[in-house]
C-alpha atoms as a PDB file:
ATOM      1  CA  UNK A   1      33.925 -12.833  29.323  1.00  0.00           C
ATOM      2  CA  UNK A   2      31.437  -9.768  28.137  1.00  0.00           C
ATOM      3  CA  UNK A   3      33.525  -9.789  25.301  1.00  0.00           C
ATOM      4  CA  UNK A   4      32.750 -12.945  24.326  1.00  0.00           C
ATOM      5  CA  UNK A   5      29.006 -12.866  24.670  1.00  0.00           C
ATOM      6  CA  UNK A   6      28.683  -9.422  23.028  1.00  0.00           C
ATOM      7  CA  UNK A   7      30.253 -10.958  20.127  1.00  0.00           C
ATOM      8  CA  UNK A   8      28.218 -13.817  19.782  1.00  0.00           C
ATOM      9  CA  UNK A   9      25.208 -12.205  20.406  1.00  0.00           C
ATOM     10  CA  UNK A  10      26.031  -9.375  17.703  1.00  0.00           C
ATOM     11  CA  UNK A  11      27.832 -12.103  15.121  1.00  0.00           C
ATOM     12  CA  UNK A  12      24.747 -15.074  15.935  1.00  0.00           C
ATOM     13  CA  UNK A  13      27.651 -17.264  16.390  1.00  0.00           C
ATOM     14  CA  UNK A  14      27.934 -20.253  19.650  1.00  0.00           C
ATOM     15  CA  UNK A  15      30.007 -18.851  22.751  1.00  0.00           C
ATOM     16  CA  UNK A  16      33.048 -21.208  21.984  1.00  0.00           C
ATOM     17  CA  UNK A  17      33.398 -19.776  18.205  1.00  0.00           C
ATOM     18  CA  UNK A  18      33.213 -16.766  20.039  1.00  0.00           C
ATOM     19  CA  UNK A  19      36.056 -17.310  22.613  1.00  0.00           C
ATOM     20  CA  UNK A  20      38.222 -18.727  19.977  1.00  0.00           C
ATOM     21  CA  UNK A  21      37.898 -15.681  17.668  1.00  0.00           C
ATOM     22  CA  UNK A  22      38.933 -13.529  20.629  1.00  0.00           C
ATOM     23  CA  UNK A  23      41.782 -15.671  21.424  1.00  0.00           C
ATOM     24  CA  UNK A  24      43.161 -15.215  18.259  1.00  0.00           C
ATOM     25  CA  UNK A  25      42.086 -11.216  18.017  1.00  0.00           C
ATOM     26  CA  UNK A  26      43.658 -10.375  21.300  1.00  0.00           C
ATOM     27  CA  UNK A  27      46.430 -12.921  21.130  1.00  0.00           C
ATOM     28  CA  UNK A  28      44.870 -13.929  24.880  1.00  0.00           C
ATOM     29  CA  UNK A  29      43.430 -17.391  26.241  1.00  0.00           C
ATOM     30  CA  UNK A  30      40.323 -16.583  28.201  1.00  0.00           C
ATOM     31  CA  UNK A  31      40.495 -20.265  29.912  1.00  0.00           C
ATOM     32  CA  UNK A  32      43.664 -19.399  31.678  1.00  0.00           C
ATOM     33  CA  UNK A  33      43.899 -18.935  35.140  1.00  0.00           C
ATOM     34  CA  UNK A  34      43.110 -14.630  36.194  1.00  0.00           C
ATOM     35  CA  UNK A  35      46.329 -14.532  37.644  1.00  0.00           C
ATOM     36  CA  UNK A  36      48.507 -16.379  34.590  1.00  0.00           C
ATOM     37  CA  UNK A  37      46.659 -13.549  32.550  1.00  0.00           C
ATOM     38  CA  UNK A  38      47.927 -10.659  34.661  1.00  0.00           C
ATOM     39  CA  UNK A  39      51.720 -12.249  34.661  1.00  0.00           C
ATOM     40  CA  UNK A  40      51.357 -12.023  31.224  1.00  0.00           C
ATOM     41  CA  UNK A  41      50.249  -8.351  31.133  1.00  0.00           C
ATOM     42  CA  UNK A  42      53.087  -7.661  33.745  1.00  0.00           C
ATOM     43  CA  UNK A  43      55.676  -8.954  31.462  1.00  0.00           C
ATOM     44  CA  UNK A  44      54.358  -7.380  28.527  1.00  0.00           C
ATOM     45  CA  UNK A  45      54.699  -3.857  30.310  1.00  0.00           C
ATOM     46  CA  UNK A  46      58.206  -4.786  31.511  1.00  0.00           C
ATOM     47  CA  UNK A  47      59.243  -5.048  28.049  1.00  0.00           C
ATOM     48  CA  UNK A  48      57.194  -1.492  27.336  1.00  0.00           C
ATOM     49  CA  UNK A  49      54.686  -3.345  25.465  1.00  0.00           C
ATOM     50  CA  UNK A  50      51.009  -1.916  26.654  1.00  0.00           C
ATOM     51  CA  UNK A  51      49.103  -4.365  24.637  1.00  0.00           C
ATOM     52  CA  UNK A  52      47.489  -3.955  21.037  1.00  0.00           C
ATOM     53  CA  UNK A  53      44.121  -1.344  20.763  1.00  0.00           C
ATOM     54  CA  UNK A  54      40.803  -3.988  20.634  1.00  0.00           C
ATOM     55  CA  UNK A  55      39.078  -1.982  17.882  1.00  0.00           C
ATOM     56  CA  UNK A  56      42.271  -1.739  15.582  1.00  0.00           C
ATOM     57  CA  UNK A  57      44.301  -4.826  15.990  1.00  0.00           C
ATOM     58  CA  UNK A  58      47.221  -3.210  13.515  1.00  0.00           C
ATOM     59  CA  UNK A  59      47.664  -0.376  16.162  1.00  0.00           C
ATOM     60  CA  UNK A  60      49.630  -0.817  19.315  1.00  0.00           C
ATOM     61  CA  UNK A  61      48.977   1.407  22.698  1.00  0.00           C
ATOM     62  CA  UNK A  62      51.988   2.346  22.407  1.00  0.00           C
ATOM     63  CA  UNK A  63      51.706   3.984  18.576  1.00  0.00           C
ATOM     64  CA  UNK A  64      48.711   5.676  20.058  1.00  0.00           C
ATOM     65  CA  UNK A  65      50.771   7.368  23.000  1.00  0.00           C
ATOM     66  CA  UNK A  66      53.252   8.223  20.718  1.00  0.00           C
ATOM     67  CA  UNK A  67      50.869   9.903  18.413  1.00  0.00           C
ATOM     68  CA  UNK A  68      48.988  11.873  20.976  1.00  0.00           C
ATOM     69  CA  UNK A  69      51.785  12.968  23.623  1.00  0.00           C
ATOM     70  CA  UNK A  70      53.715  15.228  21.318  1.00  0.00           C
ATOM     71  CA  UNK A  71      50.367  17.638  21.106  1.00  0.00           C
ATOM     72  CA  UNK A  72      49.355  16.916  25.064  1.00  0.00           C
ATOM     73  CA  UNK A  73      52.687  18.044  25.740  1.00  0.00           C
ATOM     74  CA  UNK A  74      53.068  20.736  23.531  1.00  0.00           C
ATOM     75  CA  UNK A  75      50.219  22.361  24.886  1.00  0.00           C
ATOM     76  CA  UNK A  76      50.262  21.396  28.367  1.00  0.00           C
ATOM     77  CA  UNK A  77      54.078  22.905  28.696  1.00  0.00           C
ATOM     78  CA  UNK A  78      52.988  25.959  27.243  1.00  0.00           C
ATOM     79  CA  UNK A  79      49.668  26.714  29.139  1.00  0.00           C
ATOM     80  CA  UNK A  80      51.481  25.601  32.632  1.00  0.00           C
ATOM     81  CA  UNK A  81      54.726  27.954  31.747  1.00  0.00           C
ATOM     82  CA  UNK A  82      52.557  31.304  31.080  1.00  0.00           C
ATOM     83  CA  UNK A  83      49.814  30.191  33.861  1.00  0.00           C
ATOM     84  CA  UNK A  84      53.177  29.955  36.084  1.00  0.00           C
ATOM     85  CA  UNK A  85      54.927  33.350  35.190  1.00  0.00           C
ATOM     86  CA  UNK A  86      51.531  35.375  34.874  1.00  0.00           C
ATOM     87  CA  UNK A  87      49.841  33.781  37.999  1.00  0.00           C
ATOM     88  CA  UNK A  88      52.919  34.239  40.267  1.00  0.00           C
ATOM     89  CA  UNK A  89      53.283  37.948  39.588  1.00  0.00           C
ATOM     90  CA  UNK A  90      49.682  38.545  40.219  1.00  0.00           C
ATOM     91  CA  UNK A  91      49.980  36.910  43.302  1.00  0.00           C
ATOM     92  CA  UNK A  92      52.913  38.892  44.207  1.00  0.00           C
ATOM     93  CA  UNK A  93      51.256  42.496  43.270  1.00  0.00           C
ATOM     94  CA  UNK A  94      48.466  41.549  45.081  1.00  0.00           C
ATOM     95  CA  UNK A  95      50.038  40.337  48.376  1.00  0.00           C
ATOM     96  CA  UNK A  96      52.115  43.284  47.954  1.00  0.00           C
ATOM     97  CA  UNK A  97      49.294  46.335  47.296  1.00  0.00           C
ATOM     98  CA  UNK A  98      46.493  44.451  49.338  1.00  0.00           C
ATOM     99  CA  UNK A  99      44.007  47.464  49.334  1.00  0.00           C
ATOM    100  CA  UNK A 100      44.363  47.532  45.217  1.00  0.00           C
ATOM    101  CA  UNK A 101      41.813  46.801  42.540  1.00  0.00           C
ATOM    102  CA  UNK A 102      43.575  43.765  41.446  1.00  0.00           C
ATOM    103  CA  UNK A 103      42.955  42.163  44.935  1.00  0.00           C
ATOM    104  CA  UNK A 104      39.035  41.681  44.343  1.00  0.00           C
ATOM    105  CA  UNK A 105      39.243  41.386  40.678  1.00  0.00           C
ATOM    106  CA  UNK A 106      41.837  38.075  40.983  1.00  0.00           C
ATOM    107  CA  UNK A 107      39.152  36.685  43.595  1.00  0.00           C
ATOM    108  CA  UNK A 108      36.247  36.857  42.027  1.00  0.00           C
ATOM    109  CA  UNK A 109      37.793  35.358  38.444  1.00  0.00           C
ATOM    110  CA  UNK A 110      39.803  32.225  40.839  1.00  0.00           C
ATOM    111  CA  UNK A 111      36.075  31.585  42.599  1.00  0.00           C
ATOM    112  CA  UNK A 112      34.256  31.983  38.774  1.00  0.00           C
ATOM    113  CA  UNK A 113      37.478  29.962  37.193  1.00  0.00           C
ATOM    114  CA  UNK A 114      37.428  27.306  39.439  1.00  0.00           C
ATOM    115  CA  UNK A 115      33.442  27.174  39.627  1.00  0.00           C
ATOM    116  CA  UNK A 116      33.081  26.963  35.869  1.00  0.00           C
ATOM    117  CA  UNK A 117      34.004  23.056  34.133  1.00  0.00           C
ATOM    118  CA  UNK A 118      36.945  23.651  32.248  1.00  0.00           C
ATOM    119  CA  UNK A 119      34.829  22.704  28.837  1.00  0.00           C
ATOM    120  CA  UNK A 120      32.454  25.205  29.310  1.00  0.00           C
ATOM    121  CA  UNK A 121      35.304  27.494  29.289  1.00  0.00           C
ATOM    122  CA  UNK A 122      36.521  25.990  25.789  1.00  0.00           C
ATOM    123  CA  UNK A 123      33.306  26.141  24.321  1.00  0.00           C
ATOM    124  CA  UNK A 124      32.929  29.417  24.920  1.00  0.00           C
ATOM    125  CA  UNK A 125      36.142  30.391  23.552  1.00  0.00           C
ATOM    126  CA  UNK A 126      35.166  27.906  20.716  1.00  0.00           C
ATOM    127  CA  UNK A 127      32.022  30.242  19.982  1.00  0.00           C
ATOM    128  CA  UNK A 128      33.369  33.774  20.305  1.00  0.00           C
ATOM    129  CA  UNK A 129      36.798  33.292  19.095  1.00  0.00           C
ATOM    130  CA  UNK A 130      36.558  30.454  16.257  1.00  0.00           C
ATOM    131  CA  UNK A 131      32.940  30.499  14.558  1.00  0.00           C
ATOM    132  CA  UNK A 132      31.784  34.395  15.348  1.00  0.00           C
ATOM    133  CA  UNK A 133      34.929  36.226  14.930  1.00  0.00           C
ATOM    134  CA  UNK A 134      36.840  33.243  12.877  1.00  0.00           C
ATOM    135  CA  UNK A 135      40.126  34.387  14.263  1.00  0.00           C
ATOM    136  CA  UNK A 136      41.131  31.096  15.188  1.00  0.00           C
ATOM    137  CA  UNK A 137      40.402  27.262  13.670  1.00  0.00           C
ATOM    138  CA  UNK A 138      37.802  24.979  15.586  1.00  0.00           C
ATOM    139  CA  UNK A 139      39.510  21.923  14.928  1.00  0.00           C
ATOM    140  CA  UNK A 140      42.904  20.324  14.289  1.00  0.00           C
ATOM    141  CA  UNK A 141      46.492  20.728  14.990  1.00  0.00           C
ATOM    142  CA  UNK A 142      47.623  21.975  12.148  1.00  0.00           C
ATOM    143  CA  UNK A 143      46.072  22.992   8.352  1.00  0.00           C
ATOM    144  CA  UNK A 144      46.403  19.890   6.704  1.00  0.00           C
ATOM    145  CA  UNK A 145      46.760  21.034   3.521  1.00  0.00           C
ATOM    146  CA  UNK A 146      50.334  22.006   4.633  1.00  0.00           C
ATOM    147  CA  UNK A 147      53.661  19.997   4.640  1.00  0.00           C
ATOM    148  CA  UNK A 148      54.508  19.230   8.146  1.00  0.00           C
ATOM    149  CA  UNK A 149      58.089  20.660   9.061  1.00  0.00           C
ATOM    150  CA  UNK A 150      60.349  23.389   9.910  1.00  0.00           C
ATOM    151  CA  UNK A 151      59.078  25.950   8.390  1.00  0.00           C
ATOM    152  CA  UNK A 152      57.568  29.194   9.582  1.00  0.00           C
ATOM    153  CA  UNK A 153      53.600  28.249   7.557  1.00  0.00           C
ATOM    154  CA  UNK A 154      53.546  24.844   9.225  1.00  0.00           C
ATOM    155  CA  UNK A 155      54.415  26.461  12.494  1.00  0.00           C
ATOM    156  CA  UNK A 156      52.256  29.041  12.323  1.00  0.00           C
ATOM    157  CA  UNK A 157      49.746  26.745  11.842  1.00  0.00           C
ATOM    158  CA  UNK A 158      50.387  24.833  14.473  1.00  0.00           C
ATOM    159  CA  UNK A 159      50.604  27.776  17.071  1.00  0.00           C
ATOM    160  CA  UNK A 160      46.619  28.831  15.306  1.00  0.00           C
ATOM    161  CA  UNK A 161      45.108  25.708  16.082  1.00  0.00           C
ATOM    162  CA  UNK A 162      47.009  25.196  19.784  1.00  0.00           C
ATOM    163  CA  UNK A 163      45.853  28.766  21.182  1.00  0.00           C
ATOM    164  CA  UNK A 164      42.311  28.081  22.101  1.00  0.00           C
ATOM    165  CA  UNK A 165      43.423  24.727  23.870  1.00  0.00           C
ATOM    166  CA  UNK A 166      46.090  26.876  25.363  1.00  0.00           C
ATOM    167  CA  UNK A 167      43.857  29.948  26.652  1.00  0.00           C
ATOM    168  CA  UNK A 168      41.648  27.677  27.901  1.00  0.00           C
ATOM    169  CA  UNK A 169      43.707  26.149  30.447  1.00  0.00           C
ATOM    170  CA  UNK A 170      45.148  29.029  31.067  1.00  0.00           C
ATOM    171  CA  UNK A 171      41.984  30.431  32.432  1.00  0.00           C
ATOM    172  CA  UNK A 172      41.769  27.301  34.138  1.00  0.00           C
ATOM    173  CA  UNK A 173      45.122  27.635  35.692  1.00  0.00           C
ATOM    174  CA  UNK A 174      46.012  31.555  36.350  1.00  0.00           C
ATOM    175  CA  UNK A 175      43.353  32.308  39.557  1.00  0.00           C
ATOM    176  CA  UNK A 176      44.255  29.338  41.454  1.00  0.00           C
ATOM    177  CA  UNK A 177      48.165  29.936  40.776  1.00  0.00           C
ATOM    178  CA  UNK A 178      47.964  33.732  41.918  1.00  0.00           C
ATOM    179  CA  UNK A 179      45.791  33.238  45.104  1.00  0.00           C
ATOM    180  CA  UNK A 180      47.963  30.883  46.187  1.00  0.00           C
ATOM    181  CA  UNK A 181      51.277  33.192  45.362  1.00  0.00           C
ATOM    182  CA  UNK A 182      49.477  35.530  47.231  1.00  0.00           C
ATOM    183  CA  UNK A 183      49.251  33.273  50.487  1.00  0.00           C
ATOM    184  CA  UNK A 184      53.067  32.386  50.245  1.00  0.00           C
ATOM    185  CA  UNK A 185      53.962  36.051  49.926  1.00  0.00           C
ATOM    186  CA  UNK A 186      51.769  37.220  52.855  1.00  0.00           C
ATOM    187  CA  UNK A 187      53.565  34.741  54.777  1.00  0.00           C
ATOM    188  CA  UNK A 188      57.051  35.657  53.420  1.00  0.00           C
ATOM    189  CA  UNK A 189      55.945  39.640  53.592  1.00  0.00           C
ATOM    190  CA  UNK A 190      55.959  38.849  57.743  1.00  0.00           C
ATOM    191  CA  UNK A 191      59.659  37.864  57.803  1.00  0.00           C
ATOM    192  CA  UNK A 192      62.302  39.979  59.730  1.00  0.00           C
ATOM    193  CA  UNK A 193      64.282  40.522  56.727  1.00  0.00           C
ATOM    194  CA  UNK A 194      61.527  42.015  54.457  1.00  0.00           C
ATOM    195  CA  UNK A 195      61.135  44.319  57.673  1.00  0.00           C
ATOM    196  CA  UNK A 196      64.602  45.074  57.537  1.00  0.00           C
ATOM    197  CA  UNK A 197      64.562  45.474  53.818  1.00  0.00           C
ATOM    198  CA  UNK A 198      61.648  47.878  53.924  1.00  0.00           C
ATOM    199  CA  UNK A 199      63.488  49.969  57.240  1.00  0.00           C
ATOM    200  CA  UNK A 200      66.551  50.483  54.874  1.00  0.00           C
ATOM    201  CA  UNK A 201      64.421  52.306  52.488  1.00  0.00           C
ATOM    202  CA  UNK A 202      65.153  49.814  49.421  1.00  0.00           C
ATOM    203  CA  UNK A 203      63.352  50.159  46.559  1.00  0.00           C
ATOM    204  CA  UNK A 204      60.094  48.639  45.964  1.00  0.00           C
ATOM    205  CA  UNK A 205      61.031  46.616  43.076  1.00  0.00           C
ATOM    206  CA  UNK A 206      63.987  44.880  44.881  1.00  0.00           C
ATOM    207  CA  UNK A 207      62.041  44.227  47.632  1.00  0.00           C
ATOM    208  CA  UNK A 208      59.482  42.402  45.627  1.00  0.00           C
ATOM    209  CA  UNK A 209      61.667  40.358  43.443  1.00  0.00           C
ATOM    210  CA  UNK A 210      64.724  39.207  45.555  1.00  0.00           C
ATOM    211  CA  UNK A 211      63.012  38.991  48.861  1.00  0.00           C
ATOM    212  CA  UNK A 212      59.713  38.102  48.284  1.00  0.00           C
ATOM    213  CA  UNK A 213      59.272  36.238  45.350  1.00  0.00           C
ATOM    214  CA  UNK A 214      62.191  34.577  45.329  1.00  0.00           C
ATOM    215  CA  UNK A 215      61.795  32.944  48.969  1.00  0.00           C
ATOM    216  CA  UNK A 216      57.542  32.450  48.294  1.00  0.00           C
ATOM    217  CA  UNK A 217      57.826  30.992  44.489  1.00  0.00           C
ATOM    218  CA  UNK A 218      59.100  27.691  45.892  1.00  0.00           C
ATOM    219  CA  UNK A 219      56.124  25.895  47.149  1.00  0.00           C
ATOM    220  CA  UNK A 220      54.601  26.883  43.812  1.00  0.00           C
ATOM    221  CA  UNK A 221      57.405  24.985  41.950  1.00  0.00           C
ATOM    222  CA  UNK A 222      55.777  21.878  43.743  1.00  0.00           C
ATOM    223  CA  UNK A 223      52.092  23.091  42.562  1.00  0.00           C
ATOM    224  CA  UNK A 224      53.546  22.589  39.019  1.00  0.00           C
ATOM    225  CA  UNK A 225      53.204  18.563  39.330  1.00  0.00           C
ATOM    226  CA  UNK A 226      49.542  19.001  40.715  1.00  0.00           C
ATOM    227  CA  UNK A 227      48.559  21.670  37.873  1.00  0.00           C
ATOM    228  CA  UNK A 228      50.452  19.048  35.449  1.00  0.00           C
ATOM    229  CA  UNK A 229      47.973  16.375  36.942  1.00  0.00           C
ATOM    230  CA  UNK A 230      44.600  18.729  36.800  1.00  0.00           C
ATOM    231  CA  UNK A 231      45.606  19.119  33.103  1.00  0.00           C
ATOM    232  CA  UNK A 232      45.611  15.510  31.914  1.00  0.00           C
ATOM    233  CA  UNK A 233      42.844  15.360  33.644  1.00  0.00           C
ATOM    234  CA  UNK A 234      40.838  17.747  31.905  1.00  0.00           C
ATOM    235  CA  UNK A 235      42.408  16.914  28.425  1.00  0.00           C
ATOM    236  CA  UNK A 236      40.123  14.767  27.425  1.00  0.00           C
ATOM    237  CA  UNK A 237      36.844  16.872  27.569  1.00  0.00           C
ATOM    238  CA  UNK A 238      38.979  19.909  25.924  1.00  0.00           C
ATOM    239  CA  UNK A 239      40.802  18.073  23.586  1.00  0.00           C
ATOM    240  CA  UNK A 240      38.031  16.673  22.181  1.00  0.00           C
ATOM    241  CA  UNK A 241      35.737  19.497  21.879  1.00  0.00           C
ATOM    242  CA  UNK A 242      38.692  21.313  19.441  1.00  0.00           C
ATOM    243  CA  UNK A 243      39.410  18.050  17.449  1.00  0.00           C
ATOM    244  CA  UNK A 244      42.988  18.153  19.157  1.00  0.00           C
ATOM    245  CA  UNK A 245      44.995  14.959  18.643  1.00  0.00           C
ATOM    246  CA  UNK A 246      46.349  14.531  21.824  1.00  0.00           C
ATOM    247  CA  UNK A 247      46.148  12.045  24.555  1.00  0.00           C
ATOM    248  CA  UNK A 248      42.658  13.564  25.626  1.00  0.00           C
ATOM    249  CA  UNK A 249      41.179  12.688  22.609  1.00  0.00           C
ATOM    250  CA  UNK A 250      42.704   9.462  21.692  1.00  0.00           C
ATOM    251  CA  UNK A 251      41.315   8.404  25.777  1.00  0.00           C
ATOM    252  CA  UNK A 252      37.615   9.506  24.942  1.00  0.00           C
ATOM    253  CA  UNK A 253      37.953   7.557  21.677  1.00  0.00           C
ATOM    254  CA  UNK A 254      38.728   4.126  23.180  1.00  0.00           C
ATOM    255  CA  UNK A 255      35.802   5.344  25.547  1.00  0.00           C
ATOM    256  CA  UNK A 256      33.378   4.838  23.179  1.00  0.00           C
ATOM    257  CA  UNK A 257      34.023   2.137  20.954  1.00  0.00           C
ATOM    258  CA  UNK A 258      35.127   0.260  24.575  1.00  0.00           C
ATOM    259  CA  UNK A 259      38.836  -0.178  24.019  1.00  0.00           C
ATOM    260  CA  UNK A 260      39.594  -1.464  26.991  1.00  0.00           C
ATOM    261  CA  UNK A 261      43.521  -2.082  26.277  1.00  0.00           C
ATOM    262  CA  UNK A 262      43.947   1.262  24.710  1.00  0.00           C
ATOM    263  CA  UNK A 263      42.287   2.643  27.507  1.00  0.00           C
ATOM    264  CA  UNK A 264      44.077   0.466  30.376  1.00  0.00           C
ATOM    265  CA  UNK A 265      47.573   1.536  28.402  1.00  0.00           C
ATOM    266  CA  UNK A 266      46.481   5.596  28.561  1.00  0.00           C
ATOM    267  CA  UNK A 267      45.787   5.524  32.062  1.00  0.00           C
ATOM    268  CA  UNK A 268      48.825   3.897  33.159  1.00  0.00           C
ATOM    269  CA  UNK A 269      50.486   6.181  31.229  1.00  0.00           C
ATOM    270  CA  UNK A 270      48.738   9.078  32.470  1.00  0.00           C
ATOM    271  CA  UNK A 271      49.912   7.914  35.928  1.00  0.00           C
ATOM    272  CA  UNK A 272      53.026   7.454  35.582  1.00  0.00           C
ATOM    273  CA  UNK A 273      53.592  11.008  33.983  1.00  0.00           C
ATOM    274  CA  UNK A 274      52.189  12.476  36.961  1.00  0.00           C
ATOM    275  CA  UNK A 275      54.651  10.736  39.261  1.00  0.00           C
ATOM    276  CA  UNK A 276      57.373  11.583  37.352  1.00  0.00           C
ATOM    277  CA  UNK A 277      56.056  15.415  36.954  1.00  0.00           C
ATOM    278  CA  UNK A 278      56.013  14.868  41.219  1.00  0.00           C
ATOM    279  CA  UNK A 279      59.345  13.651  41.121  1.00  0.00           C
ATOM    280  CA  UNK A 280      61.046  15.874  39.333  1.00  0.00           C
ATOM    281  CA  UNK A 281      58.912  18.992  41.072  1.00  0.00           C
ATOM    282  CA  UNK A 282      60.276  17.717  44.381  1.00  0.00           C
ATOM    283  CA  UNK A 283      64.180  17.587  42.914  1.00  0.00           C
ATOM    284  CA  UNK A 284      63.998  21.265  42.009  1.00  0.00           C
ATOM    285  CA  UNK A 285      62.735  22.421  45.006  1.00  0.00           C
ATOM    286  CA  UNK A 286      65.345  20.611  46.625  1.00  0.00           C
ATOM    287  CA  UNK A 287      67.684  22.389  44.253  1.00  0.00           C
ATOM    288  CA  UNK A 288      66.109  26.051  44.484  1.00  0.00           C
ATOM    289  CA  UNK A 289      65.793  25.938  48.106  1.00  0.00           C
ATOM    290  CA  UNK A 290      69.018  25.192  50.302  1.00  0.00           C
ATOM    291  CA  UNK A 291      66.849  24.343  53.531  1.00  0.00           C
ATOM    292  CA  UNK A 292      65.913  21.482  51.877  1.00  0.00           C
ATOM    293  CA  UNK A 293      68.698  17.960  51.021  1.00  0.00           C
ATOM    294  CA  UNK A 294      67.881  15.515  49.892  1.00  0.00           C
ATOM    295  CA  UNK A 295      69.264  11.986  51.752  1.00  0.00           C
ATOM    296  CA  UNK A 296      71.434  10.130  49.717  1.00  0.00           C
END
């Protein structure tokens, strides 16, 4: 086991002292079988227990996921929800007035958006934002000379130090959302009954809302679960550059000091919230679109 040898060779100790000081560290017998050791772990996560963090043996996975997904999700829901609303409406507008300014503009900032690494985004914000203008804290979820609670100081807090994090996937997020609104639109824009619509002289606005956007916002419901997925995925890089105590952070962590259980126990987790984010995407588009059942 590399475990075992580091730890000799750092400690000067003989490779048996060494196994037997892991064995009772990790509460694991390195002479069993590989496959006795994996029933093990597969029982253990039946019972929801993800193991025990290598570097701290008095914290569990499991504390550290519940100490990190409150702020991942806190900030994903939010970014994802105005990313949503504000990207869909672009889309629309531009699918709709296709010779407009806003046409070009939302194509060039998708291609820049999606060319730039999300943390070169944040530490740009970081810069202008937080240490030249110092209109918003560089690190932390919350002032922590404050009582955490309900109550408005606390939450205000807590809304300061989540709005970087929160602009910056939102900049991530908005060009990608609206160019593909705009490709669902086009298509629904060719439909005999937004011909019809537009031959019976009804008013812009209602044509846009009830029968456009309505009909082409329904793949996007499904885009949710993939934009929930890019998100996790780029938590840890942004997390960590604002000092935010999510799941991002907590994963870049057990990076370095080579937690392997802490990190095994974040990436299942990781998984298994983007399945259920898929999941539950495909349910509501199974609810918001009557073309589509689902078999019992």
């Amino acid at each position: 086991m590399v475990q075992a040898q580091q730890m000799a060779q750092q400690l000067g100790i003989s490779l048996p002292e060494a196994y037997r000081r892991i064995q009772l560290l990790y509460h694991i017998n390195p002479n069993e079988p590989l496959y006795k050791q994996f029933l093990s772990y597969v029982q253990g996560l039946l019972h929801g227990n993800l193991g025990t963090s290598m570097v701290n043996q008095q914290v569990t996975v499991n504390q550290v996921i519940a100490a990190g997904v409150p702020w991942t999700l806190f900030v994903a829901s939010i970014a994802l929800l105005t990313s949503f609303v504000i990207g869909n409406w672009i889309g629309v507008r531009m699918a709709w007035k296709r010779n407009s300014w806003l046409d070009p503009l939302m194509t060039v900032f998708n291609v820049i958006s999606h060319a730039v690494p999300s943390f070169i985004i944040a530490l740009l914000l970081l810069e202008f934002f937080a240490l030249d203008l110092q209109w918003f804290p560089f690190n932390g979820a919350y002032d922590t000379s404050l009582t955490p609670g309900f109550n408005w100081p606390f939450i205000g807090s807590v809304l300061r130090h989540a709005f970087l994090p929160i602009l910056t996937y939102v900049l991530v997020l908005i060009g990608g959302q609206a160019m593909s609104m705009k490709s669902t639109s086009l298509a629904v824009m060719n439909e005999d009954y937004v011909t019809a619509a537009i031959a019976r002289g009804l008013r812009e606005r209602t044509i846009v809302k009830d029968y456009i956007r309505r009909i082409a916002i329904l793949p996007q419901v499904t885009g949710l679960a993939l934009a929930f997925g890019g998100i996790l995925g780029a938590s840890s890089l942004v997390e960590t550059l604002f000092s935010y105590p999510g799941i991002g952070q907590y994963l870049v962590q057990a990076t370095n000091n080579r937690d392997y259980t802490e990190l095994q126990g974040l990436f299942l987790f990781q998984s298994f919230c983007l399945i259920v984010a898929n999941l539950i995407a495909n349910i509501l588009y199974a609810k918001l679109d009557p073309r589509v059942r689902i078999e019992e």
